[in-house]
C-alpha atoms as a PDB file:
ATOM      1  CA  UNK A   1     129.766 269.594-148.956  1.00  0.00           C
ATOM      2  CA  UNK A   2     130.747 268.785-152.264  1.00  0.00           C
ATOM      3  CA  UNK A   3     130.623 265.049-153.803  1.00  0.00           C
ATOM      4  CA  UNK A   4     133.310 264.152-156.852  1.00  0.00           C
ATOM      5  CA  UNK A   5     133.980 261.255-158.834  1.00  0.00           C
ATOM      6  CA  UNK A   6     137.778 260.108-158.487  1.00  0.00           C
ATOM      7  CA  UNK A   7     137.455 256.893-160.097  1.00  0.00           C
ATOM      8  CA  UNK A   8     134.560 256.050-163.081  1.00  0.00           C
ATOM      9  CA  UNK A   9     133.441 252.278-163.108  1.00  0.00           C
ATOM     10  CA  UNK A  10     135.746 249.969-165.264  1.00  0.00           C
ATOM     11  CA  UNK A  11     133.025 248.139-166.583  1.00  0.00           C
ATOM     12  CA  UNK A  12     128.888 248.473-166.681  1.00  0.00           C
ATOM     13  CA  UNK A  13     126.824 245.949-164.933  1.00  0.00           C
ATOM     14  CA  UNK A  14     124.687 245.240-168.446  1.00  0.00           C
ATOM     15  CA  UNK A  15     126.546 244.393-171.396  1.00  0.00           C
ATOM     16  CA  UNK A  16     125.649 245.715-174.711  1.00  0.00           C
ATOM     17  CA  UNK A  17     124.188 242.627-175.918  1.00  0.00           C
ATOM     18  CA  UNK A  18     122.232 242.126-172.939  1.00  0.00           C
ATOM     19  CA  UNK A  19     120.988 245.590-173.654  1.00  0.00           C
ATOM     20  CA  UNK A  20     120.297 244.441-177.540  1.00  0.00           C
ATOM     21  CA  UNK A  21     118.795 241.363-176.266  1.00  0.00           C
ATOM     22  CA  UNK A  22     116.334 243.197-174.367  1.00  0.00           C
ATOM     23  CA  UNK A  23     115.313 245.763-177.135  1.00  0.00           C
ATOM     24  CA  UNK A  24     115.437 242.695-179.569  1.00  0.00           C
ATOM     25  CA  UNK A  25     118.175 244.555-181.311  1.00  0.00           C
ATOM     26  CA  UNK A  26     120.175 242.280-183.839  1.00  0.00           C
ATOM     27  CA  UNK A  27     122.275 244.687-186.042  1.00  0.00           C
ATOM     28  CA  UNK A  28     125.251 246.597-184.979  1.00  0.00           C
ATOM     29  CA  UNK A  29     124.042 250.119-186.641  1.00  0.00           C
ATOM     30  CA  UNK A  30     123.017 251.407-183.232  1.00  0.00           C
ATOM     31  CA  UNK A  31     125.547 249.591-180.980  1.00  0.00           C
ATOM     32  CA  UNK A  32     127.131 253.298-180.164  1.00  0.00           C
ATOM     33  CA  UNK A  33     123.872 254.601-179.267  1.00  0.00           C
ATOM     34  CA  UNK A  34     122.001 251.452-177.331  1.00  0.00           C
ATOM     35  CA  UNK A  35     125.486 251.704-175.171  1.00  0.00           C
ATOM     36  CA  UNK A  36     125.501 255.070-174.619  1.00  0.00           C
ATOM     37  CA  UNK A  37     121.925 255.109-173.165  1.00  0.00           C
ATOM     38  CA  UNK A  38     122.654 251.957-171.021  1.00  0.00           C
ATOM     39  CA  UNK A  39     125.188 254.061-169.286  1.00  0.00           C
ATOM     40  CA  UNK A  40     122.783 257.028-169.007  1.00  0.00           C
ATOM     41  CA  UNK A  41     120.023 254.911-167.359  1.00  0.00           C
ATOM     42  CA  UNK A  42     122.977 253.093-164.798  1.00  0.00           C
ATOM     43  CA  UNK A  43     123.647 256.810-163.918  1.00  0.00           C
ATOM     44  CA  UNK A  44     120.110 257.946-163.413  1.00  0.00           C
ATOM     45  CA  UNK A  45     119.464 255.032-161.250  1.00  0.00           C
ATOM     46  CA  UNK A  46     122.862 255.185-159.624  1.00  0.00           C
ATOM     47  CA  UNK A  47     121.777 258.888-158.542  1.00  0.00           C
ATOM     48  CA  UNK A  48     117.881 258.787-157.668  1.00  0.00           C
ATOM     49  CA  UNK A  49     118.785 255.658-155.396  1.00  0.00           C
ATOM     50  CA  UNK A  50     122.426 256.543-153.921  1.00  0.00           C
ATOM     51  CA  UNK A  51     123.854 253.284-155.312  1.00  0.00           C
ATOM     52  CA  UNK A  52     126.749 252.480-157.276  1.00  0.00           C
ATOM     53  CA  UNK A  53     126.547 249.676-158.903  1.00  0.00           C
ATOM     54  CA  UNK A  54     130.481 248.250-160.087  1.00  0.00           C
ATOM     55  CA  UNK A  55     133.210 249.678-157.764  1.00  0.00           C
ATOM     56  CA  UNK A  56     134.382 253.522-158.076  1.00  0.00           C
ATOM     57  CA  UNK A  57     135.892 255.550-155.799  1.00  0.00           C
ATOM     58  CA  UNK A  58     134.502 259.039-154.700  1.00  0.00           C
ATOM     59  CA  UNK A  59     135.570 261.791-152.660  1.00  0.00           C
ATOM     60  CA  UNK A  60     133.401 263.744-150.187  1.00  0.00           C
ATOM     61  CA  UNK A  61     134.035 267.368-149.285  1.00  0.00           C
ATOM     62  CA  UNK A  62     133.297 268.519-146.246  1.00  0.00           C
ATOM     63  CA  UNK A  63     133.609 272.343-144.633  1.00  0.00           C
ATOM     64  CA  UNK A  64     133.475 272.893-140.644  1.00  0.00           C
ATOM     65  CA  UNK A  65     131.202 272.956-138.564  1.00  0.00           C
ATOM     66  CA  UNK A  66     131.896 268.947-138.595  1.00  0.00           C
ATOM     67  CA  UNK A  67     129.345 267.245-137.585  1.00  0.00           C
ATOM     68  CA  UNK A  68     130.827 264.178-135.668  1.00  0.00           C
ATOM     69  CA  UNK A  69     128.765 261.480-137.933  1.00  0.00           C
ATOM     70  CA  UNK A  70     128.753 261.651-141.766  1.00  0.00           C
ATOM     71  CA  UNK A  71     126.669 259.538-143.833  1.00  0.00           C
ATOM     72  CA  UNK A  72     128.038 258.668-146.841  1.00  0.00           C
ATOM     73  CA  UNK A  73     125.790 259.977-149.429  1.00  0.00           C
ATOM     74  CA  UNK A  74     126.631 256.402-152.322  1.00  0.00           C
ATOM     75  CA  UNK A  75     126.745 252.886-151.349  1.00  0.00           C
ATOM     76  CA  UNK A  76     126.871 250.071-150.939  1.00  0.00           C
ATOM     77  CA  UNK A  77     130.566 251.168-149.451  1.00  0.00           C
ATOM     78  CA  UNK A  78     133.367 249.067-149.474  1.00  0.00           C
ATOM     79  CA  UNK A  79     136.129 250.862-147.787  1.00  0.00           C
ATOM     80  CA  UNK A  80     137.275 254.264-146.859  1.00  0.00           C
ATOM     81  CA  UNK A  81     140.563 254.854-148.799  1.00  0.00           C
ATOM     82  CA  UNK A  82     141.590 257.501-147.092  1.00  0.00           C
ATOM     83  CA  UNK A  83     140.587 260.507-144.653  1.00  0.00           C
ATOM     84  CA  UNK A  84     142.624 264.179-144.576  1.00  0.00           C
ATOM     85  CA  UNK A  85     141.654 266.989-142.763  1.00  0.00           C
ATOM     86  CA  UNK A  86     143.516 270.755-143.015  1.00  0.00           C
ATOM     87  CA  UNK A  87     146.832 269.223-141.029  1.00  0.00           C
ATOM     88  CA  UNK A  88     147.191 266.308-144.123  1.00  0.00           C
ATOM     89  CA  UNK A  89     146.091 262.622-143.814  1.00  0.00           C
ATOM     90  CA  UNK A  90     144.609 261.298-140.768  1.00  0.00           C
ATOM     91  CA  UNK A  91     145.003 257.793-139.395  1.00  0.00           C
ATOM     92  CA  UNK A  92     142.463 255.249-139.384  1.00  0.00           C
ATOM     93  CA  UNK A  93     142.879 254.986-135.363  1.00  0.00           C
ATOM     94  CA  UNK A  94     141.409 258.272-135.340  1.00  0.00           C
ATOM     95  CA  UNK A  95     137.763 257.597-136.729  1.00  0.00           C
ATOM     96  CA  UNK A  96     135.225 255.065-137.092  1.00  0.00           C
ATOM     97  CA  UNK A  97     134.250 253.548-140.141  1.00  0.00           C
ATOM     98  CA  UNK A  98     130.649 251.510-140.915  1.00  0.00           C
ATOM     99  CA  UNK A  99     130.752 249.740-144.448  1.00  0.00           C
ATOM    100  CA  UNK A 100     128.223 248.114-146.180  1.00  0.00           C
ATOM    101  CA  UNK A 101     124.654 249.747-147.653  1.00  0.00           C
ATOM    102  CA  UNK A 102     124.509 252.933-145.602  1.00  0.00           C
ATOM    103  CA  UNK A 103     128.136 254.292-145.223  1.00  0.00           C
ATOM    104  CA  UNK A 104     129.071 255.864-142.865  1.00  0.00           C
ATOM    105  CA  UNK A 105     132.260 257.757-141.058  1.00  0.00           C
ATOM    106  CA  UNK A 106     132.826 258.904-137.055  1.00  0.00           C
ATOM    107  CA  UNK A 107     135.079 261.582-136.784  1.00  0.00           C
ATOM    108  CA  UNK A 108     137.190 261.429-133.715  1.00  0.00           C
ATOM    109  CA  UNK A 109     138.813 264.077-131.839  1.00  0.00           C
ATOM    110  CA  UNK A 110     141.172 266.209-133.188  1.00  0.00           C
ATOM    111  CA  UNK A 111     140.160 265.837-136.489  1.00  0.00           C
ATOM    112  CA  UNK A 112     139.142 269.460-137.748  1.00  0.00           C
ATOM    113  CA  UNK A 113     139.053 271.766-141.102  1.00  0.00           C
ATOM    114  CA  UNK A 114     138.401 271.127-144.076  1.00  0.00           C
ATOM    115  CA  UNK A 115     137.949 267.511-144.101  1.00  0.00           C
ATOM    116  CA  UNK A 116     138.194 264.983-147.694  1.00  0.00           C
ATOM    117  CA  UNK A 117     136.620 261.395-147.386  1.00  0.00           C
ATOM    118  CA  UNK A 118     137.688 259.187-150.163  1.00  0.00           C
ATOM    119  CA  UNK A 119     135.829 256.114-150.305  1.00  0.00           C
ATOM    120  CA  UNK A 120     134.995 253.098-152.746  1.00  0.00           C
ATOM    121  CA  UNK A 121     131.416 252.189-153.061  1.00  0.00           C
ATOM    122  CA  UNK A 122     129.863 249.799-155.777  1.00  0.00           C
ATOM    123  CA  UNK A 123     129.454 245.717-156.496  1.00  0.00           C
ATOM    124  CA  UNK A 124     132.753 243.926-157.476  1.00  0.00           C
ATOM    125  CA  UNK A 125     131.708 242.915-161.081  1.00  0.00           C
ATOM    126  CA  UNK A 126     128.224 243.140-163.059  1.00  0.00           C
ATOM    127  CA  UNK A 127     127.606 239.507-161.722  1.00  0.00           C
ATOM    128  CA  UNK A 128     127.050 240.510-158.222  1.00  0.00           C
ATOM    129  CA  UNK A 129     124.873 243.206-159.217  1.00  0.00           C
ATOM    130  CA  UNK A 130     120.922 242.444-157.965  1.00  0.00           C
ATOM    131  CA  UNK A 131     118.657 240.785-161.010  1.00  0.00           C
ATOM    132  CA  UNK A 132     116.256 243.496-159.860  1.00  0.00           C
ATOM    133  CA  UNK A 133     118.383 246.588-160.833  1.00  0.00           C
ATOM    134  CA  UNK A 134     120.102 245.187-163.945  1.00  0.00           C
ATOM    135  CA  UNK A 135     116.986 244.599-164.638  1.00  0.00           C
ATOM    136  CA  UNK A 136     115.896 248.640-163.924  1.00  0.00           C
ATOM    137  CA  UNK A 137     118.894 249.602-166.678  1.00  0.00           C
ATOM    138  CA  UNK A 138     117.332 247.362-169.081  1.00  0.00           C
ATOM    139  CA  UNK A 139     114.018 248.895-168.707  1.00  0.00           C
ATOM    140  CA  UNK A 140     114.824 252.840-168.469  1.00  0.00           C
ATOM    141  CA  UNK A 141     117.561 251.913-171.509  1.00  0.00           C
ATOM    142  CA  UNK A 142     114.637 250.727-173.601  1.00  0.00           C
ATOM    143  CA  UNK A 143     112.517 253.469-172.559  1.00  0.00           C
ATOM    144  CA  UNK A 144     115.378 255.987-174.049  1.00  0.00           C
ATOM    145  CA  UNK A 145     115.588 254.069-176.989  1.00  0.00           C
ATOM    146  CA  UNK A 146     112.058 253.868-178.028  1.00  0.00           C
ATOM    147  CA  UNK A 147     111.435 257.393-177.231  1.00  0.00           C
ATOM    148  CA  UNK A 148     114.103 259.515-177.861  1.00  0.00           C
ATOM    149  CA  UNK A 149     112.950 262.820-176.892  1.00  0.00           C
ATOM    150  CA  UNK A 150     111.982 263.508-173.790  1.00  0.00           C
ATOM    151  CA  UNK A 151     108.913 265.493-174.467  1.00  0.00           C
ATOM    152  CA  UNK A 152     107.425 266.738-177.355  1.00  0.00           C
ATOM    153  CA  UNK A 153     104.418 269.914-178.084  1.00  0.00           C
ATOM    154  CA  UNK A 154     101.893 267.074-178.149  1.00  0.00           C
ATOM    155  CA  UNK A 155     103.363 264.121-175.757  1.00  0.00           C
ATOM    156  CA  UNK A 156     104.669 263.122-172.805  1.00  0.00           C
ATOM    157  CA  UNK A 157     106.979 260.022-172.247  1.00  0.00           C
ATOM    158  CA  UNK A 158     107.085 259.139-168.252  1.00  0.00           C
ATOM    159  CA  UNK A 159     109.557 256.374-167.787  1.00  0.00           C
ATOM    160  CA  UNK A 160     107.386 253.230-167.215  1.00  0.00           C
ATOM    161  CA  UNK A 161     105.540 252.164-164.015  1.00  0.00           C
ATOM    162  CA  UNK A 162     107.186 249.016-163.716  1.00  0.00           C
ATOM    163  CA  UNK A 163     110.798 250.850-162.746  1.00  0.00           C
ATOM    164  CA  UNK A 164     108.960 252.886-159.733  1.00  0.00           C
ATOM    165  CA  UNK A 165     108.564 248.591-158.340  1.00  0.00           C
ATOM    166  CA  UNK A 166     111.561 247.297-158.877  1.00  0.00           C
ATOM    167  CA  UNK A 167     113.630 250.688-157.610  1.00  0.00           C
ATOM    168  CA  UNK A 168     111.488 251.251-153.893  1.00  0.00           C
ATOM    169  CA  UNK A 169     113.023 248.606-151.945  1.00  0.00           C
ATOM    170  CA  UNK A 170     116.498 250.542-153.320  1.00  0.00           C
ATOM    171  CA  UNK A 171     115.466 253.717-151.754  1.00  0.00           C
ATOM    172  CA  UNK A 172     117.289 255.728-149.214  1.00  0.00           C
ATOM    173  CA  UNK A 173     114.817 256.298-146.453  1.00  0.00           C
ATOM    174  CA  UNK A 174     115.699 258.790-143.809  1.00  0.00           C
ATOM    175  CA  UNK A 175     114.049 259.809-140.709  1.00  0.00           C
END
């Protein structure tokens, strides 16, 4: 199984001077920098939670043995784009699609190989994005900002408590 990025997001959900407003930020001397850590944090919280926050489209990779249920591994998922298998694409008639949070895709019969899911996960614009996980980038971006090495011979920086409450209700549980 193999997981690729097809399509980045146009746009991030926190603007740089929401980002500058939160660090209280008010020259533009560090404008490349504040940005480039704001899409950092979106990406470590996109990845520890499964979540995509503005729309991209990815493409899943799987190998046989098939199993007959695959959960789609981002969300929240939009739509499936389009499904191939070893004989070229396959039509929609032929599996079973579930949108929304938790993704997922039931193969039907006949469907076999090497199979390629791509899919488009994420929110439509940085305004639908939850308060609680803009909120999340803001935090880990000011975290990167005020301590800009990870570790040093005498310190440790752990990314603040605070995150670890707004991120669990994100989480992925599986059973």
């Amino acid at each position: 199984m193999s997981l690729s990025l097809l399509i980045p997001p146009a746009s991030e959900p926190v603007s740089l001077d929401a980002l500058k407003a939160h660090l209280r930020v008010d020259t533009t001397t560090e404008d490349t920098l504040i940005a480039s850590l704001g899409v950092a944090a979106r990406q470590t919280i996109e990845a520890r939670l499964g979540i995509a926050f503005i729309n991209q489209r990815w493409r899943l990779a799987l190998t046989p043995p098939l199993a007959q249920c695959v959960d789609l591994p981002i969300g929240p998922v939009s739509s499936i784009d389009e499904l191939a298998d070893s004989s070229g694409i396959v039509a929609p008639t032929l599996y079973l699609a579930k949108l929304g949070r938790h993704g997922q895709v039931t193969l039907g019969a006949g469907i076999e190989g090497n199979v390629s899911i791509d899919f488009t996960v994420g929110y439509a614009d940085g305004a639908s994005v939850p308060e609680d996980l803009k909120l999340a980038v803001k935090i880990l971006t000011a975290h990167y900002f005020e301590n800009r090495e990870a570790a040093g011979t005498d310190r440790f920086f752990a990314p603040p408590q605070g995150l670890e409450t707004l991120l669990n209700p994100w989480r992925r549980v599986r059973i």
